[in-house]
C-alpha atoms as a PDB file:
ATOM      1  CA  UNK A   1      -4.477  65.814   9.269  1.00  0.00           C
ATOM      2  CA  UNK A   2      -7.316  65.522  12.317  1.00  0.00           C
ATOM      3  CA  UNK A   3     -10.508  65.958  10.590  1.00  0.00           C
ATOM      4  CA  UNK A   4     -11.904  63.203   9.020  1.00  0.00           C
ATOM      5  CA  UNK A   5     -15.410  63.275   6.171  1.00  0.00           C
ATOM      6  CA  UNK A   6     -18.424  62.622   8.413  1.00  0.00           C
ATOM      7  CA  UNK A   7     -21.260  60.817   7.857  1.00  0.00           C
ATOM      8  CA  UNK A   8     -23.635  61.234  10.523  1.00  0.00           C
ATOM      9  CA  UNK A   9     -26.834  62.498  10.205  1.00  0.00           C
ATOM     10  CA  UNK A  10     -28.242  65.630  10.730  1.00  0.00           C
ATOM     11  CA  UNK A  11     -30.163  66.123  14.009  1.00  0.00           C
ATOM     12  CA  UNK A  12     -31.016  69.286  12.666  1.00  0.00           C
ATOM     13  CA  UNK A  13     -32.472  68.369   9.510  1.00  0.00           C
ATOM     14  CA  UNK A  14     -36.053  68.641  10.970  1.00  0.00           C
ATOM     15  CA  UNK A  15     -37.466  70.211  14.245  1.00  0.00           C
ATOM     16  CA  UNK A  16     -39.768  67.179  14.500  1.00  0.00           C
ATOM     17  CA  UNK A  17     -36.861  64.476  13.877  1.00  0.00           C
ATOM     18  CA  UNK A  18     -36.688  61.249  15.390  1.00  0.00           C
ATOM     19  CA  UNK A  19     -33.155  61.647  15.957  1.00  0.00           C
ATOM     20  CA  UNK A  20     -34.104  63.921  19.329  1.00  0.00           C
ATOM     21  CA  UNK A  21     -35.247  60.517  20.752  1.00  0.00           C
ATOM     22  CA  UNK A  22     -33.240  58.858  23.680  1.00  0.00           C
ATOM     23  CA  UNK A  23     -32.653  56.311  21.702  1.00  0.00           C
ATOM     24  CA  UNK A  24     -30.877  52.860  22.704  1.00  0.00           C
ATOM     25  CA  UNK A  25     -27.931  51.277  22.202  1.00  0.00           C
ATOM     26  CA  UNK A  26     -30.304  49.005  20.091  1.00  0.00           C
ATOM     27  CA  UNK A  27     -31.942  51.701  18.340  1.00  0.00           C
ATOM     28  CA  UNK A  28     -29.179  53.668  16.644  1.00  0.00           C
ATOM     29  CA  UNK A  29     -27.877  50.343  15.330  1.00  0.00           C
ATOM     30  CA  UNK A  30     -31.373  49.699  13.448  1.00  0.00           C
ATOM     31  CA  UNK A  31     -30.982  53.418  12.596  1.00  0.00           C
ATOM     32  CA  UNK A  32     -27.188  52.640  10.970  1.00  0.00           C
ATOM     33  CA  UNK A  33     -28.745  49.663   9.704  1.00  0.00           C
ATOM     34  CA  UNK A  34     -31.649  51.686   7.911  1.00  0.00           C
ATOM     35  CA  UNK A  35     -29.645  54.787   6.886  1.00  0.00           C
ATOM     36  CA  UNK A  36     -26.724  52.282   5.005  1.00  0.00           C
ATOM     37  CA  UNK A  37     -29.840  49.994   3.314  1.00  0.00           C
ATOM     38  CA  UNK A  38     -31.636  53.406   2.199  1.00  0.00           C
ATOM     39  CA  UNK A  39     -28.264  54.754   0.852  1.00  0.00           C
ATOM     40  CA  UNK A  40     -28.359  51.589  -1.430  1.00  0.00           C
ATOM     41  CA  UNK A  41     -31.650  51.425  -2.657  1.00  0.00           C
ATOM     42  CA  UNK A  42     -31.498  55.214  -3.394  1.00  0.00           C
ATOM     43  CA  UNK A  43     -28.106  54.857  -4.881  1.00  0.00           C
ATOM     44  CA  UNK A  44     -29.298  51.818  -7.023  1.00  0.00           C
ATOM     45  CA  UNK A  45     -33.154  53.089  -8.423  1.00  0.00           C
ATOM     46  CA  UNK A  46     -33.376  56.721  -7.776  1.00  0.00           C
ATOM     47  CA  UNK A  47     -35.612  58.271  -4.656  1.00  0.00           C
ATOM     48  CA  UNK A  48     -38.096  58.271  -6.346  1.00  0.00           C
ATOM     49  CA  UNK A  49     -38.622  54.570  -7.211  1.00  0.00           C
ATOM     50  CA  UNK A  50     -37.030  53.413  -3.774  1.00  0.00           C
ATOM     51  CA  UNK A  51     -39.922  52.858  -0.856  1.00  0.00           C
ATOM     52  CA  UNK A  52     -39.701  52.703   2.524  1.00  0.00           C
ATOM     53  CA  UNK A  53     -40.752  48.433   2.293  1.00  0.00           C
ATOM     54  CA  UNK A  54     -37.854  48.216  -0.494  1.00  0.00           C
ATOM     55  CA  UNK A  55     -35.311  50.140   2.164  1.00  0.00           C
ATOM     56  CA  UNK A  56     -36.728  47.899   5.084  1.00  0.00           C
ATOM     57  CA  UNK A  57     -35.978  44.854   3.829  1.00  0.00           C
ATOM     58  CA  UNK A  58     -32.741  45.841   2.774  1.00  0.00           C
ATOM     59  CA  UNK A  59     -32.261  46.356   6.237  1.00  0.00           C
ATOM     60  CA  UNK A  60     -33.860  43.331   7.298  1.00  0.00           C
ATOM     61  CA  UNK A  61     -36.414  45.019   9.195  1.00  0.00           C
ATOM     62  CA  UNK A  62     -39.934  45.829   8.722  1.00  0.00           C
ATOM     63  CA  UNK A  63     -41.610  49.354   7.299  1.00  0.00           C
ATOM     64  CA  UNK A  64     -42.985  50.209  10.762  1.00  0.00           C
ATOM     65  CA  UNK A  65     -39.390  50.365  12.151  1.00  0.00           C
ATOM     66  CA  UNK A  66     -38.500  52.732   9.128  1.00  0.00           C
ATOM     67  CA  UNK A  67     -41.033  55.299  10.386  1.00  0.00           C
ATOM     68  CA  UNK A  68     -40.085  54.886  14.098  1.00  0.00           C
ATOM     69  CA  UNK A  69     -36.929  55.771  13.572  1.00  0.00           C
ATOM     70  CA  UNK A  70     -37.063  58.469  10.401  1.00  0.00           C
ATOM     71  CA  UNK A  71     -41.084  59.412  10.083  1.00  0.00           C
ATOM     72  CA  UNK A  72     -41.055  59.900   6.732  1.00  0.00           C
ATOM     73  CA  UNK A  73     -39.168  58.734   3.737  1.00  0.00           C
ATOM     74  CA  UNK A  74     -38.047  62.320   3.062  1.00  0.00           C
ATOM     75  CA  UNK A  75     -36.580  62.958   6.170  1.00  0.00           C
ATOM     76  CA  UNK A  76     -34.763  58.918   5.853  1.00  0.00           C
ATOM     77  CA  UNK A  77     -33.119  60.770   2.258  1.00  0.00           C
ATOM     78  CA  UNK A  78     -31.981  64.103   4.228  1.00  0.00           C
ATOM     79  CA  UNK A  79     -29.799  61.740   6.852  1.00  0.00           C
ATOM     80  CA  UNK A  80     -28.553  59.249   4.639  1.00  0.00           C
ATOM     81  CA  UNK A  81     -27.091  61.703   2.583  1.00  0.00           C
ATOM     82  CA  UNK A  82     -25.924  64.034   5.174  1.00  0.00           C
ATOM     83  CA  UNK A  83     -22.362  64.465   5.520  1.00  0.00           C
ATOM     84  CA  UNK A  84     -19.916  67.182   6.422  1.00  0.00           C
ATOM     85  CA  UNK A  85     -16.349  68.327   5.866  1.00  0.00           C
ATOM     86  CA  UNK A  86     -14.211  69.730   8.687  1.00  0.00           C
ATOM     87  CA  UNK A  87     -12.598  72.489   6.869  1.00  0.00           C
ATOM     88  CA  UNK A  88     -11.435  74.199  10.263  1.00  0.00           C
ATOM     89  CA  UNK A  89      -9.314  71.260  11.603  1.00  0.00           C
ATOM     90  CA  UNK A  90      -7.959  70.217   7.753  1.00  0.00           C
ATOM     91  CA  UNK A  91      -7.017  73.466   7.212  1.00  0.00           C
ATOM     92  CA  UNK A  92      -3.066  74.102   7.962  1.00  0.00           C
ATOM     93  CA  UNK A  93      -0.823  77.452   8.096  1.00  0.00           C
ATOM     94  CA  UNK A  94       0.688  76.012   4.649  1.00  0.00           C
ATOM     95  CA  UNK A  95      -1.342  76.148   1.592  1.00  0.00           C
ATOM     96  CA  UNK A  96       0.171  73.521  -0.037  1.00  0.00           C
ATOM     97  CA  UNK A  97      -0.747  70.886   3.203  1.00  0.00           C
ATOM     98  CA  UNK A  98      -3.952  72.044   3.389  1.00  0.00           C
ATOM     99  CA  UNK A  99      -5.148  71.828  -0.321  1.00  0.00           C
ATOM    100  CA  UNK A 100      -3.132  68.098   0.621  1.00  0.00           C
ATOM    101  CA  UNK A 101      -5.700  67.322   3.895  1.00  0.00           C
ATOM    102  CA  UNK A 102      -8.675  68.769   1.861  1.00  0.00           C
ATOM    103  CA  UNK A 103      -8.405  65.964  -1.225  1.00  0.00           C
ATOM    104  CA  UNK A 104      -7.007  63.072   0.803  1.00  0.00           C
ATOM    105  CA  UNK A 105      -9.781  63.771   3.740  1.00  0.00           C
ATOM    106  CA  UNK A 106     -12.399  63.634   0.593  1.00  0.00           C
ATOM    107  CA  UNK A 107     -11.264  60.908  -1.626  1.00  0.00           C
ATOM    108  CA  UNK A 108     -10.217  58.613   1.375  1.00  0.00           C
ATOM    109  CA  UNK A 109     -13.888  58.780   2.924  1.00  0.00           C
ATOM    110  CA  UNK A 110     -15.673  58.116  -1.345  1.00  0.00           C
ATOM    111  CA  UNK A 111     -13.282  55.345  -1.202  1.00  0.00           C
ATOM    112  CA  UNK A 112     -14.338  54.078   2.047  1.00  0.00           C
ATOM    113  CA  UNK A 113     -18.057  53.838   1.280  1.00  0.00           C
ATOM    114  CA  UNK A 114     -19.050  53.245  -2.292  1.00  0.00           C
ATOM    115  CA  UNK A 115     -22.310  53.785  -1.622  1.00  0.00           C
ATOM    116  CA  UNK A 116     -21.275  57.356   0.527  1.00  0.00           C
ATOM    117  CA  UNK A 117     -23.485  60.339   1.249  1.00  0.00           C
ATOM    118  CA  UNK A 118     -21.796  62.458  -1.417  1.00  0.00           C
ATOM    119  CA  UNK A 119     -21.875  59.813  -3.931  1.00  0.00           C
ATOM    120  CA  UNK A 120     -25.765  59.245  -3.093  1.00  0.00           C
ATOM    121  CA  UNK A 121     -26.808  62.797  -3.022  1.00  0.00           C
ATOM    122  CA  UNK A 122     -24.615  63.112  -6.726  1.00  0.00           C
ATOM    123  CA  UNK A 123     -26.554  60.233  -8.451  1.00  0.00           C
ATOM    124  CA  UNK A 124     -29.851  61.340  -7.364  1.00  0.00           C
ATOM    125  CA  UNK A 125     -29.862  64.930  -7.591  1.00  0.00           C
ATOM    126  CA  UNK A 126     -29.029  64.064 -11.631  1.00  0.00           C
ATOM    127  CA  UNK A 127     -32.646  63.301 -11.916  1.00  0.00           C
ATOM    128  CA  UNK A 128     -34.492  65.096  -8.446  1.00  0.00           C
ATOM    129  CA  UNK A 129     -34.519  68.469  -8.714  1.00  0.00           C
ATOM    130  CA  UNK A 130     -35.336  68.521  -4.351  1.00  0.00           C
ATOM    131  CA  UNK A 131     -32.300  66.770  -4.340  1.00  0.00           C
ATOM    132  CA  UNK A 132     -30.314  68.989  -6.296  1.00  0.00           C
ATOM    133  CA  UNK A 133     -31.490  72.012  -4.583  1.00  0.00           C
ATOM    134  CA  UNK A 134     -30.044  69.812  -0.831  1.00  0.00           C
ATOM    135  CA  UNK A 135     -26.906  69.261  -2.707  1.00  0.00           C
ATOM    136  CA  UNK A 136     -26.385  72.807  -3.902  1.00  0.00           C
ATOM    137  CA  UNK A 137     -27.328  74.123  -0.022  1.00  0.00           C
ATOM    138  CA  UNK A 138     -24.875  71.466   1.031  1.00  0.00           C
ATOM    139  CA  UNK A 139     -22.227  71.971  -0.606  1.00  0.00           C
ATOM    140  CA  UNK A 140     -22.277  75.950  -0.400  1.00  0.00           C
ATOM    141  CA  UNK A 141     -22.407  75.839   3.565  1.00  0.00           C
ATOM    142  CA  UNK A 142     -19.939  72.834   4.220  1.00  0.00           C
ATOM    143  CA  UNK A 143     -17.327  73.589   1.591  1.00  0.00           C
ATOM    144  CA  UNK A 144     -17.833  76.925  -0.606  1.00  0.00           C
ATOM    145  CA  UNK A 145     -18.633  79.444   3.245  1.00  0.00           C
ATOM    146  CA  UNK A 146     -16.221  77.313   4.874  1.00  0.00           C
ATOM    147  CA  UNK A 147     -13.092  77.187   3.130  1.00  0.00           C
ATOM    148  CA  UNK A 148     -14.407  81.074   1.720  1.00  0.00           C
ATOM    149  CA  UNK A 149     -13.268  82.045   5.565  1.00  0.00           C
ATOM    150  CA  UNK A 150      -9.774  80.682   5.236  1.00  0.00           C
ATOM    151  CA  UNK A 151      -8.817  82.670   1.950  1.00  0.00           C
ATOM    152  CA  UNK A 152      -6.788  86.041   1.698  1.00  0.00           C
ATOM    153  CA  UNK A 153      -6.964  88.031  -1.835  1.00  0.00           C
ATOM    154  CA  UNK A 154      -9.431  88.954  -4.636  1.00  0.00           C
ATOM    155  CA  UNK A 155     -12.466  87.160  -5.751  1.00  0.00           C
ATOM    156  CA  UNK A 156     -12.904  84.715  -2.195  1.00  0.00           C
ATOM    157  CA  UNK A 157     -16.182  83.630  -3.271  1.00  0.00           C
ATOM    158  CA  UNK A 158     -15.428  82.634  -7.136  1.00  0.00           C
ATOM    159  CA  UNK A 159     -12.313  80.545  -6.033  1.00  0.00           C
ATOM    160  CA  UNK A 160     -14.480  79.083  -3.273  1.00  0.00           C
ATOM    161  CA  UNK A 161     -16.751  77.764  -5.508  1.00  0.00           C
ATOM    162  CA  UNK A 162     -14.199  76.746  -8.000  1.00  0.00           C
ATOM    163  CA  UNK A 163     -12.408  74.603  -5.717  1.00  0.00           C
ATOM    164  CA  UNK A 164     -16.063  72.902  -4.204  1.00  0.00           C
ATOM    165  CA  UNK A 165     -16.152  72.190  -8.046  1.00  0.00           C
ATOM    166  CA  UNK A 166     -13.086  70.677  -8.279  1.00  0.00           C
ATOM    167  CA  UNK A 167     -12.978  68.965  -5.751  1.00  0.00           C
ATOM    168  CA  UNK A 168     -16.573  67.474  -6.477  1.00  0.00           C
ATOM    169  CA  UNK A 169     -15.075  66.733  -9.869  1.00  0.00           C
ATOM    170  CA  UNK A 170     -12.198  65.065  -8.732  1.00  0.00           C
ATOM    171  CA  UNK A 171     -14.234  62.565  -6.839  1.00  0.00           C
ATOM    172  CA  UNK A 172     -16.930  61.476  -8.908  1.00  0.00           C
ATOM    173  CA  UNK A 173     -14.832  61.636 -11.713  1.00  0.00           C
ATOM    174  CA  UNK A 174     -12.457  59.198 -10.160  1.00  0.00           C
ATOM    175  CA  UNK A 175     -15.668  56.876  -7.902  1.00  0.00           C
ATOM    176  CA  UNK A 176     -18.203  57.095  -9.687  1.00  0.00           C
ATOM    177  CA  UNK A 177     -17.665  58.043 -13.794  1.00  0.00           C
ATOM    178  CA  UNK A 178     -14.311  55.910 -13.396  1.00  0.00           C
ATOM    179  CA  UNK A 179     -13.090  58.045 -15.688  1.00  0.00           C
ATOM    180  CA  UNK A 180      -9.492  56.302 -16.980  1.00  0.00           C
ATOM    181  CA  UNK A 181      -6.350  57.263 -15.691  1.00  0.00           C
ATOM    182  CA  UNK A 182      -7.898  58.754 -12.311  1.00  0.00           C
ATOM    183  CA  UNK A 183     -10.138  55.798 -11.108  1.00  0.00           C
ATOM    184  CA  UNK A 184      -7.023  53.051 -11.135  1.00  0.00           C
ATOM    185  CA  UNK A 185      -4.455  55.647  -9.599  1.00  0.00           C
ATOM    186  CA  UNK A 186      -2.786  55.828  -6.501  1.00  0.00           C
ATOM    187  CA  UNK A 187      -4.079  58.308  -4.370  1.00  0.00           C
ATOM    188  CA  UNK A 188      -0.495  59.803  -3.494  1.00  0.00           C
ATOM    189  CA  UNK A 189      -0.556  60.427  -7.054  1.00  0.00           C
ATOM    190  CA  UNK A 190      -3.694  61.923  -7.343  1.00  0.00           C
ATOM    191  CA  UNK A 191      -2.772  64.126  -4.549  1.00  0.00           C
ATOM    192  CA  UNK A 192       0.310  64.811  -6.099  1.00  0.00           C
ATOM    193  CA  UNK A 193      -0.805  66.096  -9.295  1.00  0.00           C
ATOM    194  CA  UNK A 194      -4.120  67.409  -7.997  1.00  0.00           C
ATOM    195  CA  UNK A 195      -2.842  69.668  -4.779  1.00  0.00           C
ATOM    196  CA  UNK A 196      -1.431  72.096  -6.518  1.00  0.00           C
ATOM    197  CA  UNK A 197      -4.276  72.937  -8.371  1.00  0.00           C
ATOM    198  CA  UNK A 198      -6.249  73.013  -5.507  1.00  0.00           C
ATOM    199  CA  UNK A 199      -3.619  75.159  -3.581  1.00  0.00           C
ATOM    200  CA  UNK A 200      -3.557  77.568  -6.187  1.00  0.00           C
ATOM    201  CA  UNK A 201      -7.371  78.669  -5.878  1.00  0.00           C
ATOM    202  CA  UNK A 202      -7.250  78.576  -1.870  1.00  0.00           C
ATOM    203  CA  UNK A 203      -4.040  80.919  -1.380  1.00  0.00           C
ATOM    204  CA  UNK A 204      -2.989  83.668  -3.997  1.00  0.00           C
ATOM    205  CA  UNK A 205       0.067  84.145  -4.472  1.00  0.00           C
ATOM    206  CA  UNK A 206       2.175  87.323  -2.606  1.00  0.00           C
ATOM    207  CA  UNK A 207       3.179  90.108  -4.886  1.00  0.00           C
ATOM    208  CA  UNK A 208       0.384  89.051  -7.181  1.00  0.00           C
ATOM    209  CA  UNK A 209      -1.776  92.008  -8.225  1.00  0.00           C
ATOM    210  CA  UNK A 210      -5.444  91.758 -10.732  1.00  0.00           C
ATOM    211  CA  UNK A 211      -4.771  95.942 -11.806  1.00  0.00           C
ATOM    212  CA  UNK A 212      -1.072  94.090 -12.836  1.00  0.00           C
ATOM    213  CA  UNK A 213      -2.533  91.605 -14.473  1.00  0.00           C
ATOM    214  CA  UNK A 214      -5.481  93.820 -16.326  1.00  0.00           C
ATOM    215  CA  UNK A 215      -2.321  96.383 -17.583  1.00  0.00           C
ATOM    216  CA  UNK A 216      -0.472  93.333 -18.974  1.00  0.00           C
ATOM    217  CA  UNK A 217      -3.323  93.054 -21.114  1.00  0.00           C
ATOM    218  CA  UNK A 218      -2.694  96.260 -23.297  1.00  0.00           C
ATOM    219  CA  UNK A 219       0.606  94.857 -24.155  1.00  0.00           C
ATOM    220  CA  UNK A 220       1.825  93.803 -27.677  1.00  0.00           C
ATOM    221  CA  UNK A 221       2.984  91.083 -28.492  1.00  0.00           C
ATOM    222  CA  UNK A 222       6.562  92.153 -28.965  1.00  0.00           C
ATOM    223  CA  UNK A 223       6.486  94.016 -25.640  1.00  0.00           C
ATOM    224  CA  UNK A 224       5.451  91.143 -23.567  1.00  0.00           C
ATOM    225  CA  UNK A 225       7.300  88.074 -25.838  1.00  0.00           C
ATOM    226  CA  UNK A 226       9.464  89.909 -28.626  1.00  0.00           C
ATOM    227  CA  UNK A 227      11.458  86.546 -29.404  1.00  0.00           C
ATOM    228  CA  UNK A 228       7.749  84.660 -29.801  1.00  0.00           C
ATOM    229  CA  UNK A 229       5.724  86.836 -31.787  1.00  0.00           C
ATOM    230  CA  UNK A 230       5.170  85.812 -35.639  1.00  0.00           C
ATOM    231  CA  UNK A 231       3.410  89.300 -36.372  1.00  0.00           C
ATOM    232  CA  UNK A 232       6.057  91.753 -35.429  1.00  0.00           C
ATOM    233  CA  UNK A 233       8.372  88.739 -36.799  1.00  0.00           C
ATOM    234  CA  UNK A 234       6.892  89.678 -40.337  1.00  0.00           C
ATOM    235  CA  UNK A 235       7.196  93.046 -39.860  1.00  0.00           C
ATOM    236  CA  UNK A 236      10.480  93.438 -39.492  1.00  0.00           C
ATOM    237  CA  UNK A 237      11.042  90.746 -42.091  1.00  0.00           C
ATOM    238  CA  UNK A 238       9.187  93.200 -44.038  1.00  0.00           C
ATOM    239  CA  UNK A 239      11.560  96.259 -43.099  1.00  0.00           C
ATOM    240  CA  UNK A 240      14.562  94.628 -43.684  1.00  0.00           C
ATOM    241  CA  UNK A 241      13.378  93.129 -47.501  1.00  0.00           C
ATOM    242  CA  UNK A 242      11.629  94.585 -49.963  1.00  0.00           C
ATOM    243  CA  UNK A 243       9.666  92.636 -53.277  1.00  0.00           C
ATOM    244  CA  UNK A 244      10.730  93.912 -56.245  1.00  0.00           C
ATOM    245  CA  UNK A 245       9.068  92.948 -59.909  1.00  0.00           C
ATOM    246  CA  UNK A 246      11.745  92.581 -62.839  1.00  0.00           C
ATOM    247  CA  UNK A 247       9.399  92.598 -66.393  1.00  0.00           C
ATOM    248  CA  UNK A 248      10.281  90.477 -68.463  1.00  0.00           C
ATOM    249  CA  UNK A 249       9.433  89.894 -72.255  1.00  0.00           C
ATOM    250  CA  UNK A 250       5.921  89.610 -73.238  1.00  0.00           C
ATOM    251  CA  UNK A 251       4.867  86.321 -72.739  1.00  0.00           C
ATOM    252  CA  UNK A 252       7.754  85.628 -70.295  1.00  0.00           C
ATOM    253  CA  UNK A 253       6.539  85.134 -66.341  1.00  0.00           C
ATOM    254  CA  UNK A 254       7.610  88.324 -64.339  1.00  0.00           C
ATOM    255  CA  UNK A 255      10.139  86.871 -61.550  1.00  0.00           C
ATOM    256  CA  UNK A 256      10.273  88.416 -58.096  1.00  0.00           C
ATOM    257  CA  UNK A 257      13.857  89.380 -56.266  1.00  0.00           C
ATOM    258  CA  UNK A 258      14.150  90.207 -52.573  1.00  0.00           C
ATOM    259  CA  UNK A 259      16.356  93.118 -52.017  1.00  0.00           C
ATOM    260  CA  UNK A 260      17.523  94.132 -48.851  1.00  0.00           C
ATOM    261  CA  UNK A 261      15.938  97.191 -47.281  1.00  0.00           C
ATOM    262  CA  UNK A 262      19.299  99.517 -47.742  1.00  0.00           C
ATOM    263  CA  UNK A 263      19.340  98.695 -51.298  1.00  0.00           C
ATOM    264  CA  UNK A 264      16.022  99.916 -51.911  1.00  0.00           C
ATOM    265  CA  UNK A 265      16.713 103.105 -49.961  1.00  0.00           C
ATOM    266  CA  UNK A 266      19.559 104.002 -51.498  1.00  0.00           C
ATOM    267  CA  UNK A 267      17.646 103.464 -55.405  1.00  0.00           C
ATOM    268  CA  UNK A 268      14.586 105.692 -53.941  1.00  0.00           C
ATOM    269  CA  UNK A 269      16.932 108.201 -52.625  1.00  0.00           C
ATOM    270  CA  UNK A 270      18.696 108.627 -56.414  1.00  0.00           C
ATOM    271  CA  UNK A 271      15.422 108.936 -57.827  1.00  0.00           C
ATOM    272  CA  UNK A 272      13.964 111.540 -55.802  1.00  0.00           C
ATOM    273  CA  UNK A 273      17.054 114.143 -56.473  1.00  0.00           C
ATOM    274  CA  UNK A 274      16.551 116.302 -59.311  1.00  0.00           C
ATOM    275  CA  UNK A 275      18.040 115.552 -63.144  1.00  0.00           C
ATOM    276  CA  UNK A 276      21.061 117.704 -63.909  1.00  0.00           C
ATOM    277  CA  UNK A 277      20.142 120.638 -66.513  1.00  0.00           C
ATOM    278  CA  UNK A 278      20.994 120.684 -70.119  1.00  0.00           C
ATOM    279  CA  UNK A 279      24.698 121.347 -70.531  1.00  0.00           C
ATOM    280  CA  UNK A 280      25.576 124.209 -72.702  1.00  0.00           C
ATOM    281  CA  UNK A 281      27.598 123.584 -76.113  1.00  0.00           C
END
C-alpha cells in the first residue's frame, strides 16, 4: 500500500484563499496550529456555536491571526475538514488487496486523529445542513467518481456509492458510535471480516450475468432447491396419501385413515366400471 488518507487543506477551496500566500516556515505552523484547534472546537460544540476567539485560543493565538491566515470562519471549516483518499495508488490488480488498502488506508488515518477531517465533517453535518451538502460533494468526488473508474460490470455507480457507504459506516461505526464488537477489535480483524465485503461491490465476479440472475427468478421452488422446498414437499405428500373419513355410529367421533395413493386408485377405478346385469334364472 503507497497512498496514505490526507489531511491537508484545500488550496482550492476558495479563489481568494489565504493559502495562495508565500507563507513562512512560521506561518504554516500557526496555520497547523489553527486548523487542529478549529477541528476541536467544531468537533466538540458544533460550527455553529464554535467562534473564531473560541478556535484562537485553542490555538493559543489571538482572533486577528485566525483571519490572517483563513479570512473567514467558513473558509477555516472548509480546510479543517478537507481530506482526500488516494484511490489511484491504493488501488491494486487484485480485488481482494485493494478492497484490503482501501479499509486499512481509512481506518488507520480515523485512528490516527480522533478529532480527523472525516470524523469532523460527520459530527457536524448531523446538525448543518452547509455541512452536509460539503460532505455529500466530498465524498462523491474523492471516493464514489474515484473508485467508480476502477470498476468493470453492471451498475458502477450504485456499487460505488454502496461501498463510500460502507466504508463511511465502517468507520464511524467503529470511532465514533463505538459501536461493540467493532470499536475494541483488531484492525487485522476488521479487515479480515470486512474486505470481502468490500471486494465484492468493487469487482464482479467473471461468468456472473444480471439477465442470469433475473431468469433464476421465474423458477420454482422445486426447480431451483427440490430437496428444500416445504410446498412441493406437501404436495407430493399429498399425491402419495389420501384422507379418508370412516362414519362411525351416531354420536361416535368420525376417525380419519391415511391411505396410500395406489390404494385409493385402485377403489376409484372399481367404482367407475359398470355393475354386471341381472343374471337370467
Amino acid at each position: 500500500m503507497t497512498g496514505q488518507v490526507s489531511w491537508d487543506h484545500d488550496p482550492l477551496a476558495s479563489p481568494d484563499s489565504p493559502d495562495k500566500r508565500p507563507w513562512t516556515a512560521k506561518g504554516l505552523r500557526a496555520r497547523r496550529r489553527i486548523l487542529a484547534a478549529a477541528r476541536k472546537c467544531f468537533a466538540e460544540v458544533g460550527y455553529e456555536k464554535a467562534t473564531l476567539r473560541m478556535i484562537a485560543a485553542e490555538a493559543n493565538s489571538d482572533k486577528s491571526s485566525v483571519i490572517k491566515y483563513f479570512g473567514s470562519k467558513e473558509q477555516l471549516f472548509r480546510e479543517c475538514v478537507y481530506w482526500t483518499i488516494p484511490i489511484d495508488e491504493l488501488t491494486a490488480d487484485a480485488p481482494d488487496q485493494s478492497a484490503e488498502n482501501y479499509l486499512r488506508s481509512m481506518l488507520s488515518a480515523w485512528a490516527r486523529d480522533p478529532h480527523s477531517p472525516m470524523a469532523v465533517l460527520l459530527r457536524v453535518s448531523m446538525t448543518n445542513k452547509e455541512a452536509a451538502d460539503l460532505l455529500r460533494s466530498h465524498i462523491t468526488t474523492h471516493s464514489v467518481e474515484r473508485v467508480m473508474k476502477h470498476m468493470k460490470g453492471p451498475d458502477p455507480e450504485l456499487r460505488a456509492g454502496l461501498f463510500a457507504a460502507m466504508m463511511m459506516g465502517i468507520a464511524s461505526g467503529r470511532y465514533l458510535l463505538r459501536i461493540p464488537g467493532l470499536a475494541e477489535a483488531e484492525l487485522d480483524d476488521v479487515l479480515r471480516v470486512a474486505a470481502p465485503a468490500i471486494r465484492a461491490l468493487i469487482a464482479v465476479e467473471e461468468g456472473t450475468d444480471s439477465t442470469e440472475e433475473k431468469s433464476g427468478q421465474n423458477l420454482t421452488c422445486s426447480d431451483a432447491h427440490p430437496a428444500r422446498c416445504p410446498a412441493d414437499a406437501s404436495a407430493a405428500s399429498a399425491d402419495s396419501h389420501v384422507a379418508t373419513v370412516s362414519p362411525r355410529s351416531e354420536g361416535s367421533v368420525e376417525t380419519t385413515r391415511l391411505l396410500p395413493s395406489s390404494t385409493v386408485g385402485s377403489r376409484r377405478a372399481a367404482a367407475a366400471r359398470p355393475l354386471p346385469g341381472p343374471t337370467s334364472t
